[in-house]
Protein backbone atom coordinates (compact mmCIF):
# COMPACT_ATOMS: atom_id res chain seq x y z
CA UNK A 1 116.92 140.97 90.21
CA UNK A 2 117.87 137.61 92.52
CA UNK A 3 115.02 135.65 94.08
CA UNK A 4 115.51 134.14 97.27
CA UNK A 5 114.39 129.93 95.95
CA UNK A 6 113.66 129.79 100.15
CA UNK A 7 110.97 132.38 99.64
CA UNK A 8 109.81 130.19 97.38
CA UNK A 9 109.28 127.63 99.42
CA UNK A 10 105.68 126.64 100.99
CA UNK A 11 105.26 127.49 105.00
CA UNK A 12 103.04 124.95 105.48
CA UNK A 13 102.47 121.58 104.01
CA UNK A 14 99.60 118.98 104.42
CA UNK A 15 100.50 115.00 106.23
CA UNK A 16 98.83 112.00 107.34
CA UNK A 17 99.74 109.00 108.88
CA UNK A 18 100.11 105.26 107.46
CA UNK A 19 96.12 105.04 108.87
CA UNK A 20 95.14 107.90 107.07
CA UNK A 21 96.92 107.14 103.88
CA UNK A 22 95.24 103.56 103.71
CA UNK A 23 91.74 105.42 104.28
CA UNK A 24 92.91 107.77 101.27
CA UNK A 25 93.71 104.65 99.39
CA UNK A 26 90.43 103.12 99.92
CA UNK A 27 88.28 106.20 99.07
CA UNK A 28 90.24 106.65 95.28
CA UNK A 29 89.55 102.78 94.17
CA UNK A 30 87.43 103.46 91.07
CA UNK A 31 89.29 107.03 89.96
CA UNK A 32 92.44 107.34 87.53
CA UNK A 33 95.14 107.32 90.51
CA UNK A 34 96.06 105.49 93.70
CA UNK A 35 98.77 103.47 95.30
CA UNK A 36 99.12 99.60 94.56
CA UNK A 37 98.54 97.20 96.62
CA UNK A 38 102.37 96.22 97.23
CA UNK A 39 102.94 100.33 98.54
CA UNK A 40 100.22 99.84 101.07
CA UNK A 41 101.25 96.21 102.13
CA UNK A 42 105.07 98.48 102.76
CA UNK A 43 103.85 101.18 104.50
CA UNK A 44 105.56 102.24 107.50
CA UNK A 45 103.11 101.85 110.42
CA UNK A 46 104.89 104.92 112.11
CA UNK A 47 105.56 106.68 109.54
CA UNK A 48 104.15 109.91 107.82
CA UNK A 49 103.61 110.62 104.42
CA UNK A 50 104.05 114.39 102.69
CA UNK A 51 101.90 115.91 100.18
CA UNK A 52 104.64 117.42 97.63
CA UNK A 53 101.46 119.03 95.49
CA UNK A 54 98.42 118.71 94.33
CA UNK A 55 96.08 120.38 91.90
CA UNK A 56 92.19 120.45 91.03
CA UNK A 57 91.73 117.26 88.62
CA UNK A 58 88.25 117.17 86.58
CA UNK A 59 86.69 119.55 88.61
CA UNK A 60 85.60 117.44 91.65
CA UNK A 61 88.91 116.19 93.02
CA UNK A 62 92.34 116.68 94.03
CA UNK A 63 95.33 114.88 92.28
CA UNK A 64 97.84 114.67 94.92
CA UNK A 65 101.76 113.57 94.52
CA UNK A 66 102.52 112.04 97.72
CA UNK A 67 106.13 111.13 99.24
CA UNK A 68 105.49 107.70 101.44
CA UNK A 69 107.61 106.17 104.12
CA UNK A 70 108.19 102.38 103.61
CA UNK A 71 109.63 100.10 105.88
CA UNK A 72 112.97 99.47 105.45
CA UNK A 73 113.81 102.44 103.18
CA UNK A 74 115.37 106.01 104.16
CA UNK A 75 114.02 107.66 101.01
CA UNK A 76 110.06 108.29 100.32
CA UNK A 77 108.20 106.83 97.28
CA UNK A 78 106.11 108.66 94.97
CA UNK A 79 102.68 107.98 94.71
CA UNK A 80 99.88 109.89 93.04
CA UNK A 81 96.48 109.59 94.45
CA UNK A 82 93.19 110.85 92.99
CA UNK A 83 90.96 111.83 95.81
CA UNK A 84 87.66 114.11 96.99
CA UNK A 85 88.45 117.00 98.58
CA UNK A 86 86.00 116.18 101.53
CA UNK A 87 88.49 112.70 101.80
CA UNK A 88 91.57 114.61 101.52
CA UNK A 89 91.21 117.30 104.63
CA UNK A 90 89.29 114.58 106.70
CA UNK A 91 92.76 112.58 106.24
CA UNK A 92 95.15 114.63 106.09
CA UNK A 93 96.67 118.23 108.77
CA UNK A 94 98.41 120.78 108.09
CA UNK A 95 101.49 121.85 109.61
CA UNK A 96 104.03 123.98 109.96
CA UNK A 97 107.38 123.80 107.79
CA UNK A 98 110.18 123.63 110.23
């Protein structure tokens, strides 16, 4: 049997913009994962950044791998980012995979 790795592939996937990343970034000071100072201080202020997964974490939040847009650079950085799951759909929208 051959499995098609496009039907693998999610259909939708969750964003936010440079705003909404900082505001993510604020609300996981104090848990296990975030973004240092020098990512924020880089962030594109037109770009968007893509949730690549995320999974429960303790119970109460999400632990989210993010790709960010810097300025400057044509490929993301990875960031992990600890945050509620009220936080993380007030931040972030889902969309459509083109």
């Amino acid at each position: 049997m051959t499995i098609d790795p496009l039907a693998l592939a999610p259909t939708k996937v969750h964003i936010t913009t440079s705003e909404g990343f900082r505001a993510l970034a604020r609300e996981s000071k104090g848990r296990n994962q975030g973004p240092s100072q020098r990512c924020l201080n880089n962030l594109d202020p037109d770009g968007y950044h893509v949730v690549l997964w995320r999974f429960l974490h303790n119970d109460v939040e999400w632990r989210v791998k993010w790709a960010v847009k810097l300025v400057d650079r044509d490929e993301p950085v990875y960031v992990l980012m600890d945050n509620s799951f009220e936080a993380f759909y007030a931040y972030t929208s889902l969309h459509e995979c083109a």
